[in-house]
PDB file of N, CA and C in Angstrom:
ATOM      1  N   UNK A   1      35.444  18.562  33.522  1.00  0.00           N
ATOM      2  CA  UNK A   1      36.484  19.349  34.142  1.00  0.00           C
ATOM      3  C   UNK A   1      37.848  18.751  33.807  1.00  0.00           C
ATOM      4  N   UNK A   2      38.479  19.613  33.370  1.00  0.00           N
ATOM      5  CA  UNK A   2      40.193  19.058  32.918  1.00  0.00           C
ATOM      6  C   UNK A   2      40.968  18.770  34.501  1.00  0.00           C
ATOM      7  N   UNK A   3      41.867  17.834  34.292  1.00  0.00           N
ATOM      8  CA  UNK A   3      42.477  17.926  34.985  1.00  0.00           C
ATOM      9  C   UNK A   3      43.711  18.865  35.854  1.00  0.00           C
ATOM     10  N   UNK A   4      43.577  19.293  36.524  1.00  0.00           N
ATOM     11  CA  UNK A   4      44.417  20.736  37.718  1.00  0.00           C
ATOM     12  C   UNK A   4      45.462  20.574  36.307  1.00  0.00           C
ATOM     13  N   UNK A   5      46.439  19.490  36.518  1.00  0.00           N
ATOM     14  CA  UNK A   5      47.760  19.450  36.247  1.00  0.00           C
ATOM     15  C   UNK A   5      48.068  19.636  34.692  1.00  0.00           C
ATOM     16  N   UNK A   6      46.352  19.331  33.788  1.00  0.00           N
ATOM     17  CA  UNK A   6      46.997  20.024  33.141  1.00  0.00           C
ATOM     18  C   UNK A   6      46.403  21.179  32.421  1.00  0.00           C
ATOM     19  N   UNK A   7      45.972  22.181  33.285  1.00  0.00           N
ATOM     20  CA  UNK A   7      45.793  23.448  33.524  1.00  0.00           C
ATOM     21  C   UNK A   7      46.837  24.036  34.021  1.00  0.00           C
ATOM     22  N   UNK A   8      47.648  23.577  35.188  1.00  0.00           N
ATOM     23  CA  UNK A   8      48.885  24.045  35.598  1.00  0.00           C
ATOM     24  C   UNK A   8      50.159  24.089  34.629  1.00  0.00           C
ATOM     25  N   UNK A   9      50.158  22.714  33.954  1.00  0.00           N
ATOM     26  CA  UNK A   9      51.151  22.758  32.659  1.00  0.00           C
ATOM     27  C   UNK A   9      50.692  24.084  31.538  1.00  0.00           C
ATOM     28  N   UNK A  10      49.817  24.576  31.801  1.00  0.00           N
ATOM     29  CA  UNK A  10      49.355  25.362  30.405  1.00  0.00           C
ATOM     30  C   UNK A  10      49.908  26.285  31.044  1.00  0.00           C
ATOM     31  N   UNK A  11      49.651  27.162  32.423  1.00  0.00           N
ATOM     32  CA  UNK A  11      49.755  28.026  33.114  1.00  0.00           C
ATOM     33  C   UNK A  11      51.359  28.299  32.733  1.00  0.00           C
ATOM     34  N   UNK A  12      52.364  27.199  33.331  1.00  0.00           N
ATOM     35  CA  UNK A  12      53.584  27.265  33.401  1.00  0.00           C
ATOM     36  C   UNK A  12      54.065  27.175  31.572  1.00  0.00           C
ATOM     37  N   UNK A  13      53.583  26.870  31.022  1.00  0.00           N
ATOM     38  CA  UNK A  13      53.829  27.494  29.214  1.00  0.00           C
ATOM     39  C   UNK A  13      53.613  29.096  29.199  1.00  0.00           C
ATOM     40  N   UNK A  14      52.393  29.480  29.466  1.00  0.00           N
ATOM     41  CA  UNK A  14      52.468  30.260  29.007  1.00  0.00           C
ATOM     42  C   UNK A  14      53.464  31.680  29.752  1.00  0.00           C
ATOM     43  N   UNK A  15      53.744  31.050  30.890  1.00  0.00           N
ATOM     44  CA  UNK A  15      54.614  32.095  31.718  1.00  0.00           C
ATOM     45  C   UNK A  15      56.209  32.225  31.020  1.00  0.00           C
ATOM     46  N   UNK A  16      56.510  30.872  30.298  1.00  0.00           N
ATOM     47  CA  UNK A  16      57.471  30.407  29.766  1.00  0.00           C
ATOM     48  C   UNK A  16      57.758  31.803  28.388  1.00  0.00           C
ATOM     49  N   UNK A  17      56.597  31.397  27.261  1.00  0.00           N
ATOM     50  CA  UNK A  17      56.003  32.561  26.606  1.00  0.00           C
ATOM     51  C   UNK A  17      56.505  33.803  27.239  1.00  0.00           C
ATOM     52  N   UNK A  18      55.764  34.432  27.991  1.00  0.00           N
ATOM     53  CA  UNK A  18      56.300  35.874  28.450  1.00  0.00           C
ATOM     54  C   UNK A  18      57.744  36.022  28.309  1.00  0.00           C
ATOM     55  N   UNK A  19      58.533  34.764  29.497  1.00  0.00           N
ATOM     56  CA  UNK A  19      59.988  35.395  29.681  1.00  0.00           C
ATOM     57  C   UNK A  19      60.861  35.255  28.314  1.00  0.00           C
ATOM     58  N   UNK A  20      60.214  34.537  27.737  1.00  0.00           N
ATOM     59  CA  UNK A  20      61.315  34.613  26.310  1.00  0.00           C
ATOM     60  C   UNK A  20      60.800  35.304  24.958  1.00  0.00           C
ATOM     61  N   UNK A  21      59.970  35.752  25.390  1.00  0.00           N
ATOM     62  CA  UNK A  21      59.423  36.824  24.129  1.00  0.00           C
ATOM     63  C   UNK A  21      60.307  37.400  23.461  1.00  0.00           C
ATOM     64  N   UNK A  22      60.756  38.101  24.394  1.00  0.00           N
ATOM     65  CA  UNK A  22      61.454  39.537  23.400  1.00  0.00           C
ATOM     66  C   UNK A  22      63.267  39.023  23.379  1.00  0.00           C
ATOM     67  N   UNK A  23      63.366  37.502  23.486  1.00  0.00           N
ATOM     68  CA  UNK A  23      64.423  36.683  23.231  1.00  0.00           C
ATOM     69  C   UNK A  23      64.186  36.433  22.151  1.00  0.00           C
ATOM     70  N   UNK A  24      62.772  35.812  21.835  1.00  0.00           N
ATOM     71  CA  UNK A  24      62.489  35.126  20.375  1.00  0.00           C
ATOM     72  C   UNK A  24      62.751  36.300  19.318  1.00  0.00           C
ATOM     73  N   UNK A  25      61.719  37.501  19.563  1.00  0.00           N
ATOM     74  CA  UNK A  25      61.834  38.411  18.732  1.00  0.00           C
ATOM     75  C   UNK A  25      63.202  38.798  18.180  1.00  0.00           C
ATOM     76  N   UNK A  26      63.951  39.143  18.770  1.00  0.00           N
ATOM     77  CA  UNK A  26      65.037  39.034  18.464  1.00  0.00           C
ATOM     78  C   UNK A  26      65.573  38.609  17.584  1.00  0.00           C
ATOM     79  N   UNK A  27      65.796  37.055  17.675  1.00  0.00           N
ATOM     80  CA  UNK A  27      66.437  36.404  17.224  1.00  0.00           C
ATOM     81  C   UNK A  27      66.092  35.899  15.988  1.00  0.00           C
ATOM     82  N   UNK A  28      64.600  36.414  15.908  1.00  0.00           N
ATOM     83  CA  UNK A  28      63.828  36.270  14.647  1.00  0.00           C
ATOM     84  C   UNK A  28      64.050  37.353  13.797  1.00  0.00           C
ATOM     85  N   UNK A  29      64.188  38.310  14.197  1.00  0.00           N
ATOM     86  CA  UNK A  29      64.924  39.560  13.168  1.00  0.00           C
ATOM     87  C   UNK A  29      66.179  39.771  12.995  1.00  0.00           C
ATOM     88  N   UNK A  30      67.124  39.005  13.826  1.00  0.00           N
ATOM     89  CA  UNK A  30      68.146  38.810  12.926  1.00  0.00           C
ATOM     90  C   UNK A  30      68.100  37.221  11.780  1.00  0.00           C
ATOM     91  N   UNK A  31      67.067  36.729  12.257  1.00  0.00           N
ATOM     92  CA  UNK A  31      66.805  35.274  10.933  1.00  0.00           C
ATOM     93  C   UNK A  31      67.838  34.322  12.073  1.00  0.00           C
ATOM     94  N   UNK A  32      68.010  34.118  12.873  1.00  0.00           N
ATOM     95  CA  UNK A  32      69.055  33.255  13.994  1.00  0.00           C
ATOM     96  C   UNK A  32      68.118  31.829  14.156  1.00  0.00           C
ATOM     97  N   UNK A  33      68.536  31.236  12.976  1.00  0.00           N
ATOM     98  CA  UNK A  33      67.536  30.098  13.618  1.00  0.00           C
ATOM     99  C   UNK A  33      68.338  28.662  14.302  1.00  0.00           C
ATOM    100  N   UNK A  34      69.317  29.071  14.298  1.00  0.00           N
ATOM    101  CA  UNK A  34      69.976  28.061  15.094  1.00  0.00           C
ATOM    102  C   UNK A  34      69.967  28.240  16.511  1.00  0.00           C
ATOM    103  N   UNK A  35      69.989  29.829  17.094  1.00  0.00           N
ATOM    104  CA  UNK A  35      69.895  30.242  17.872  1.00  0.00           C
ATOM    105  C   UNK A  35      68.483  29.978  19.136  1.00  0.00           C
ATOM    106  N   UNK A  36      67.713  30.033  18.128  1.00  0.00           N
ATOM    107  CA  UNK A  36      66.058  29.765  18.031  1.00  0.00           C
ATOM    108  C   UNK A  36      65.761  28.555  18.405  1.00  0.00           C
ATOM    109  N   UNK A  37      66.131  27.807  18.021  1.00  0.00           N
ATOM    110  CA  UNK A  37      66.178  26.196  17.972  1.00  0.00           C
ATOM    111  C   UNK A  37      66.887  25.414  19.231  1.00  0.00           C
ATOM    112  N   UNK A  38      67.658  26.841  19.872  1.00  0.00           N
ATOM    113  CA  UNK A  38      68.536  26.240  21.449  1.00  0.00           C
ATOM    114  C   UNK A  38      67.653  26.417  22.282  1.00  0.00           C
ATOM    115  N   UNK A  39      66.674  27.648  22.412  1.00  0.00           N
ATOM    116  CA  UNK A  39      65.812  28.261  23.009  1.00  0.00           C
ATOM    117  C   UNK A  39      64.820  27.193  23.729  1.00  0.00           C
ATOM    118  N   UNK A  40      64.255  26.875  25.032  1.00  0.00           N
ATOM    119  CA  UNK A  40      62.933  25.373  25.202  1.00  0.00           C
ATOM    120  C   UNK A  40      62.306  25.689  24.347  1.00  0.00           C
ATOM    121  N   UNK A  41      61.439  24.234  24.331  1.00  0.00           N
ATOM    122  CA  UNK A  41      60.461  24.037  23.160  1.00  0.00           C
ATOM    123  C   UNK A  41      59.682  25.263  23.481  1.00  0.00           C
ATOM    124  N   UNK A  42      58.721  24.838  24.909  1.00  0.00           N
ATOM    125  CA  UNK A  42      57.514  25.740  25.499  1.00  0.00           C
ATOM    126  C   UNK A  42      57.961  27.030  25.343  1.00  0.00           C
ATOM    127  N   UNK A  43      58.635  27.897  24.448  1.00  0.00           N
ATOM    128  CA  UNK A  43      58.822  29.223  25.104  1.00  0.00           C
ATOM    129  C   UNK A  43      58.156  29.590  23.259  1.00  0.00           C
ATOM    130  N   UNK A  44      57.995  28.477  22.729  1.00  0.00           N
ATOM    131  CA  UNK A  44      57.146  28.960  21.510  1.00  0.00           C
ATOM    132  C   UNK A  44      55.523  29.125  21.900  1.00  0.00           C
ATOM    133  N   UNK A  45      55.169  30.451  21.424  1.00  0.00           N
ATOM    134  CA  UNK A  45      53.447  30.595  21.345  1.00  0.00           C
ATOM    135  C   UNK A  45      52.523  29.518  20.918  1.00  0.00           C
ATOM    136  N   UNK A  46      52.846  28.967  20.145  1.00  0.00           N
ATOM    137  CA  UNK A  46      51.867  27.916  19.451  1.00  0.00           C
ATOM    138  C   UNK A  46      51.698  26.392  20.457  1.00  0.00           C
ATOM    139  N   UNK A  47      52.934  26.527  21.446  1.00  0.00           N
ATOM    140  CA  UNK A  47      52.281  25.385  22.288  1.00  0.00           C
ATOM    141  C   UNK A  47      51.314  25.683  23.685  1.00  0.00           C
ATOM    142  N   UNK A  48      50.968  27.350  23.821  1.00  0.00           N
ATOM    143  CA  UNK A  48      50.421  27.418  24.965  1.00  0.00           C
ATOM    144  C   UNK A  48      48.697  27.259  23.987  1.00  0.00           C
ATOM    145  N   UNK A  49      47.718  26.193  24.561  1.00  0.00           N
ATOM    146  CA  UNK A  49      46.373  25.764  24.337  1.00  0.00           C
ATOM    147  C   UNK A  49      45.248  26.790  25.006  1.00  0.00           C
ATOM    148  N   UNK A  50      44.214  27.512  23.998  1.00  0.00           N
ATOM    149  CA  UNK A  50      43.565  28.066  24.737  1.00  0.00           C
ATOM    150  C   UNK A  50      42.556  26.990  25.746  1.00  0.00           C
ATOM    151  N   UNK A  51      42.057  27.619  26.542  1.00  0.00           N
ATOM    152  CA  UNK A  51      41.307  26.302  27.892  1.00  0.00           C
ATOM    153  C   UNK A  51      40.095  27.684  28.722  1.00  0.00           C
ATOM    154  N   UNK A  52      39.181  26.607  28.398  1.00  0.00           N
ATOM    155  CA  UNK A  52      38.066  27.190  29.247  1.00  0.00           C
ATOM    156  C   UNK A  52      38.519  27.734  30.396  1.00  0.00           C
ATOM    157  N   UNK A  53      37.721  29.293  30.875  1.00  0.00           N
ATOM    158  CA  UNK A  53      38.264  29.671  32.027  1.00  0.00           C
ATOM    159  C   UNK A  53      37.615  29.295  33.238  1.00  0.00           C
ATOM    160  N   UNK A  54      36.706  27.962  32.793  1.00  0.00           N
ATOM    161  CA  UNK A  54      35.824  28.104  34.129  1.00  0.00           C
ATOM    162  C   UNK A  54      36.187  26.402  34.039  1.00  0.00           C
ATOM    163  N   UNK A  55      36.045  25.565  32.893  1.00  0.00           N
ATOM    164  CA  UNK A  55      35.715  24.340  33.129  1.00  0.00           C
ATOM    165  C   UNK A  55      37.606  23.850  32.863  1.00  0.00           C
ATOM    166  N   UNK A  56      38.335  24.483  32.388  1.00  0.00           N
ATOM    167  CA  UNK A  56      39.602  24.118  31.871  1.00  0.00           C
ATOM    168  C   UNK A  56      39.475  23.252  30.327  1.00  0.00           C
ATOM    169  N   UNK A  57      38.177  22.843  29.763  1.00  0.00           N
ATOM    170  CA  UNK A  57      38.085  22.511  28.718  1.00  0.00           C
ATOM    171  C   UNK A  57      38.595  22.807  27.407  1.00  0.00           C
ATOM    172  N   UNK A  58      39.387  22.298  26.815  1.00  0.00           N
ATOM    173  CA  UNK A  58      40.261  22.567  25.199  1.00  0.00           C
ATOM    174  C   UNK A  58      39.604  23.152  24.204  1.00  0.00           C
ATOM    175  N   UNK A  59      38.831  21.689  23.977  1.00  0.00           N
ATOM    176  CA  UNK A  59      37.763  21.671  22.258  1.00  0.00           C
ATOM    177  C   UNK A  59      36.785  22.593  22.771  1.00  0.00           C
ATOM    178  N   UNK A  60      36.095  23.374  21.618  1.00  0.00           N
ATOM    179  CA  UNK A  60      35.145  24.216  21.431  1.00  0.00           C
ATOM    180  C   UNK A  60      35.054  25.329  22.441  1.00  0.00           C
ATOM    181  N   UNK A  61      35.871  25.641  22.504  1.00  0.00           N
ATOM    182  CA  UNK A  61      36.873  27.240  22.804  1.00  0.00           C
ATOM    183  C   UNK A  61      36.148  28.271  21.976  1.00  0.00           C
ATOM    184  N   UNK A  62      35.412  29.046  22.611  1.00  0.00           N
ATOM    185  CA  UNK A  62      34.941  30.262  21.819  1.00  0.00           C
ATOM    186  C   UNK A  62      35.573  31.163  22.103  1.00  0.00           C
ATOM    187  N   UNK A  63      37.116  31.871  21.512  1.00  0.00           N
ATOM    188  CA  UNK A  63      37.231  33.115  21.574  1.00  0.00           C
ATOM    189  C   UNK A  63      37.096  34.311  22.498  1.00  0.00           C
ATOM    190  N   UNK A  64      35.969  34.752  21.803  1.00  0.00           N
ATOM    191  CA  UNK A  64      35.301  35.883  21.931  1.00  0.00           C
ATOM    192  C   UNK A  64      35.221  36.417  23.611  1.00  0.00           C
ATOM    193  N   UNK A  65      34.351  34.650  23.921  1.00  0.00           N
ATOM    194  CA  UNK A  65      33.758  34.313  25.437  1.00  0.00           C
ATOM    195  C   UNK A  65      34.842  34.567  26.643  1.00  0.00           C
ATOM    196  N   UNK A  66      35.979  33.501  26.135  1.00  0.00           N
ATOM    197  CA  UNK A  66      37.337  32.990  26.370  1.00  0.00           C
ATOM    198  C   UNK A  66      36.857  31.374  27.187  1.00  0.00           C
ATOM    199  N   UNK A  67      35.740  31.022  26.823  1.00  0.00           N
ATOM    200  CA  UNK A  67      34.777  29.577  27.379  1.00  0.00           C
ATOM    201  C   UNK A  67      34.940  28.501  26.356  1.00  0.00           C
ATOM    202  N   UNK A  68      34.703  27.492  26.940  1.00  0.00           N
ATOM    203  CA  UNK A  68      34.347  26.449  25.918  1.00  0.00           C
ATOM    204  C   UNK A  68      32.335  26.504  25.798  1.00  0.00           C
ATOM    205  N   UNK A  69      32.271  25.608  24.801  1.00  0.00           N
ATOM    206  CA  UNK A  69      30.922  25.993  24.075  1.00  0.00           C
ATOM    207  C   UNK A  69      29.681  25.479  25.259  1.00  0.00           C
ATOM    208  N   UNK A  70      30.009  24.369  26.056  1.00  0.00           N
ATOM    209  CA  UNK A  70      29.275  23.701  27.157  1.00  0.00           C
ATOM    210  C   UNK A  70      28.872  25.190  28.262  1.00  0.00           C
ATOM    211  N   UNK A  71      29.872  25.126  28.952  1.00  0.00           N
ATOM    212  CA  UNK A  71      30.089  26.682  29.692  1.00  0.00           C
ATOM    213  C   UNK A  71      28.939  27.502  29.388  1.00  0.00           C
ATOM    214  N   UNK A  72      29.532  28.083  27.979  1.00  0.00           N
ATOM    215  CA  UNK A  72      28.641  29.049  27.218  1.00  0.00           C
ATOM    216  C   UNK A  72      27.341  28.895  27.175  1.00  0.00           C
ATOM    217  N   UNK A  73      26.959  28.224  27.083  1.00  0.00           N
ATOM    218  CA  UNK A  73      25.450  27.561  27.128  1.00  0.00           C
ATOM    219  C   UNK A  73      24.831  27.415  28.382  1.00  0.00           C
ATOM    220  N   UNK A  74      25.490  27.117  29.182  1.00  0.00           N
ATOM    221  CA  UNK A  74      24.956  27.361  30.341  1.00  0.00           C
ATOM    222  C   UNK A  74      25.032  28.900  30.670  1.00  0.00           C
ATOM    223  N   UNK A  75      25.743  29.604  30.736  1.00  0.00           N
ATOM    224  CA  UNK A  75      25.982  30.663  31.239  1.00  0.00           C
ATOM    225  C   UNK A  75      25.079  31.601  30.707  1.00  0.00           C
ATOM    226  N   UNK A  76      24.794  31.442  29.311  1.00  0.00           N
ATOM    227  CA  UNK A  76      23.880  31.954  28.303  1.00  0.00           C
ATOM    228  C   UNK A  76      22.396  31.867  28.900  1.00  0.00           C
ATOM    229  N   UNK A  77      21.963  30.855  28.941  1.00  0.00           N
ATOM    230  CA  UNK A  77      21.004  30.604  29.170  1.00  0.00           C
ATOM    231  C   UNK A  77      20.446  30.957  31.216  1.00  0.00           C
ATOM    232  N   UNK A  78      21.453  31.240  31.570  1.00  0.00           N
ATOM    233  CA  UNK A  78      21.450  31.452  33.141  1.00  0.00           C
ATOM    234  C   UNK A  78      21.092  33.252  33.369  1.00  0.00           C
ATOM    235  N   UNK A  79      21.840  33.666  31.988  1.00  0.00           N
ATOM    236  CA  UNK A  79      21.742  35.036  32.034  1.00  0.00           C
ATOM    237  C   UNK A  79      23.005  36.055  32.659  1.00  0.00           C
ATOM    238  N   UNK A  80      23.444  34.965  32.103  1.00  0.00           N
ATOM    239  CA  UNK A  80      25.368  35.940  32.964  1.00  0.00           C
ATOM    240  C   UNK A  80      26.020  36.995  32.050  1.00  0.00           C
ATOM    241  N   UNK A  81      26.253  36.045  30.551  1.00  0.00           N
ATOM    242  CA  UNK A  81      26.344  36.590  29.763  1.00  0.00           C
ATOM    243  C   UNK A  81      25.842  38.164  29.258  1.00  0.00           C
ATOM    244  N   UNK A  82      26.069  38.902  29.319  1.00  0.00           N
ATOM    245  CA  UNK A  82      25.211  40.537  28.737  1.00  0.00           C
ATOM    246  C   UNK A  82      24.952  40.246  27.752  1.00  0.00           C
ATOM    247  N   UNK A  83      23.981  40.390  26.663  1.00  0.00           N
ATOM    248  CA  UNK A  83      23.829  40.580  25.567  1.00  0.00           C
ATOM    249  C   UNK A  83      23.554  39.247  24.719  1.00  0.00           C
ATOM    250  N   UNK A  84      23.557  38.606  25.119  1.00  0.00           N
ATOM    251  CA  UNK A  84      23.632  37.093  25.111  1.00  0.00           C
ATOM    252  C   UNK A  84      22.025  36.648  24.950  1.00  0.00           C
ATOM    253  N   UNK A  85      20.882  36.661  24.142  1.00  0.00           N
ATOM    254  CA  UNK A  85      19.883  36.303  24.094  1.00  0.00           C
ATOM    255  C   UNK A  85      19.637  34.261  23.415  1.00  0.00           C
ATOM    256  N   UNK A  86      19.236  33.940  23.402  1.00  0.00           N
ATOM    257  CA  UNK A  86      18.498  32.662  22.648  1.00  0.00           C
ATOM    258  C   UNK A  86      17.561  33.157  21.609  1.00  0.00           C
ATOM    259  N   UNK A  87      18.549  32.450  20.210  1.00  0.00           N
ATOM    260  CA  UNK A  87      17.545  32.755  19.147  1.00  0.00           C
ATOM    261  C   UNK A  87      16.288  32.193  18.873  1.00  0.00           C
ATOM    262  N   UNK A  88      15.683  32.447  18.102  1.00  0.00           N
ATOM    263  CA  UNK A  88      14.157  32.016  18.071  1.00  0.00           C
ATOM    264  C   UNK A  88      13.285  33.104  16.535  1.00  0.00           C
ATOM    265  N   UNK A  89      13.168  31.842  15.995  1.00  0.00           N
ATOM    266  CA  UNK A  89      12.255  32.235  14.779  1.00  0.00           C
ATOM    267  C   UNK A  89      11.285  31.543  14.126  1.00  0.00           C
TER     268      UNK A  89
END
């Protein structure tokens, strides 16, 4: 389990994200990169981390799931998952 705080730091990035979106955009179509560069760091996309939605876990982030791979496996195998079988051949 990750720690609250920094699940909460991710939380407060990515809220960061939202309010300056259509600031960035902007400023990216006029090419303003000085402008860009005044802007906080966090209000760039690439620093909000995807994180397990159950365990807050980083590494092995599946996408699809929106889980990390531990999670998944359990959940898989519990039968939560729809569609979600164990292969076997």
């Amino acid at each position: 389990m990750a720690k609250k705080a920094w699940i909460e730091r991710n939380k407060k990035k990515a809220e960061t994200v939202r309010k300056y979106a259509a600031i960035r955009a902007e400023l990216k179509a006029k090419r303003d990169y000085a402008a860009l560069a005044k802007l906080p760091r966090n209000a760039s996309p690439v620093r909000v981390v995807n994180r397990c939605s159950m365990s807050g876990r980083r590494h092995g982030y599946l996408r699809k799931f929106g889980c990390s791979r531990l999670t998944f496996r359990e959940a898989a195998l519990s039968g939560l998952i729809p569609g979600v079988v164990k292969a076997s051949w």
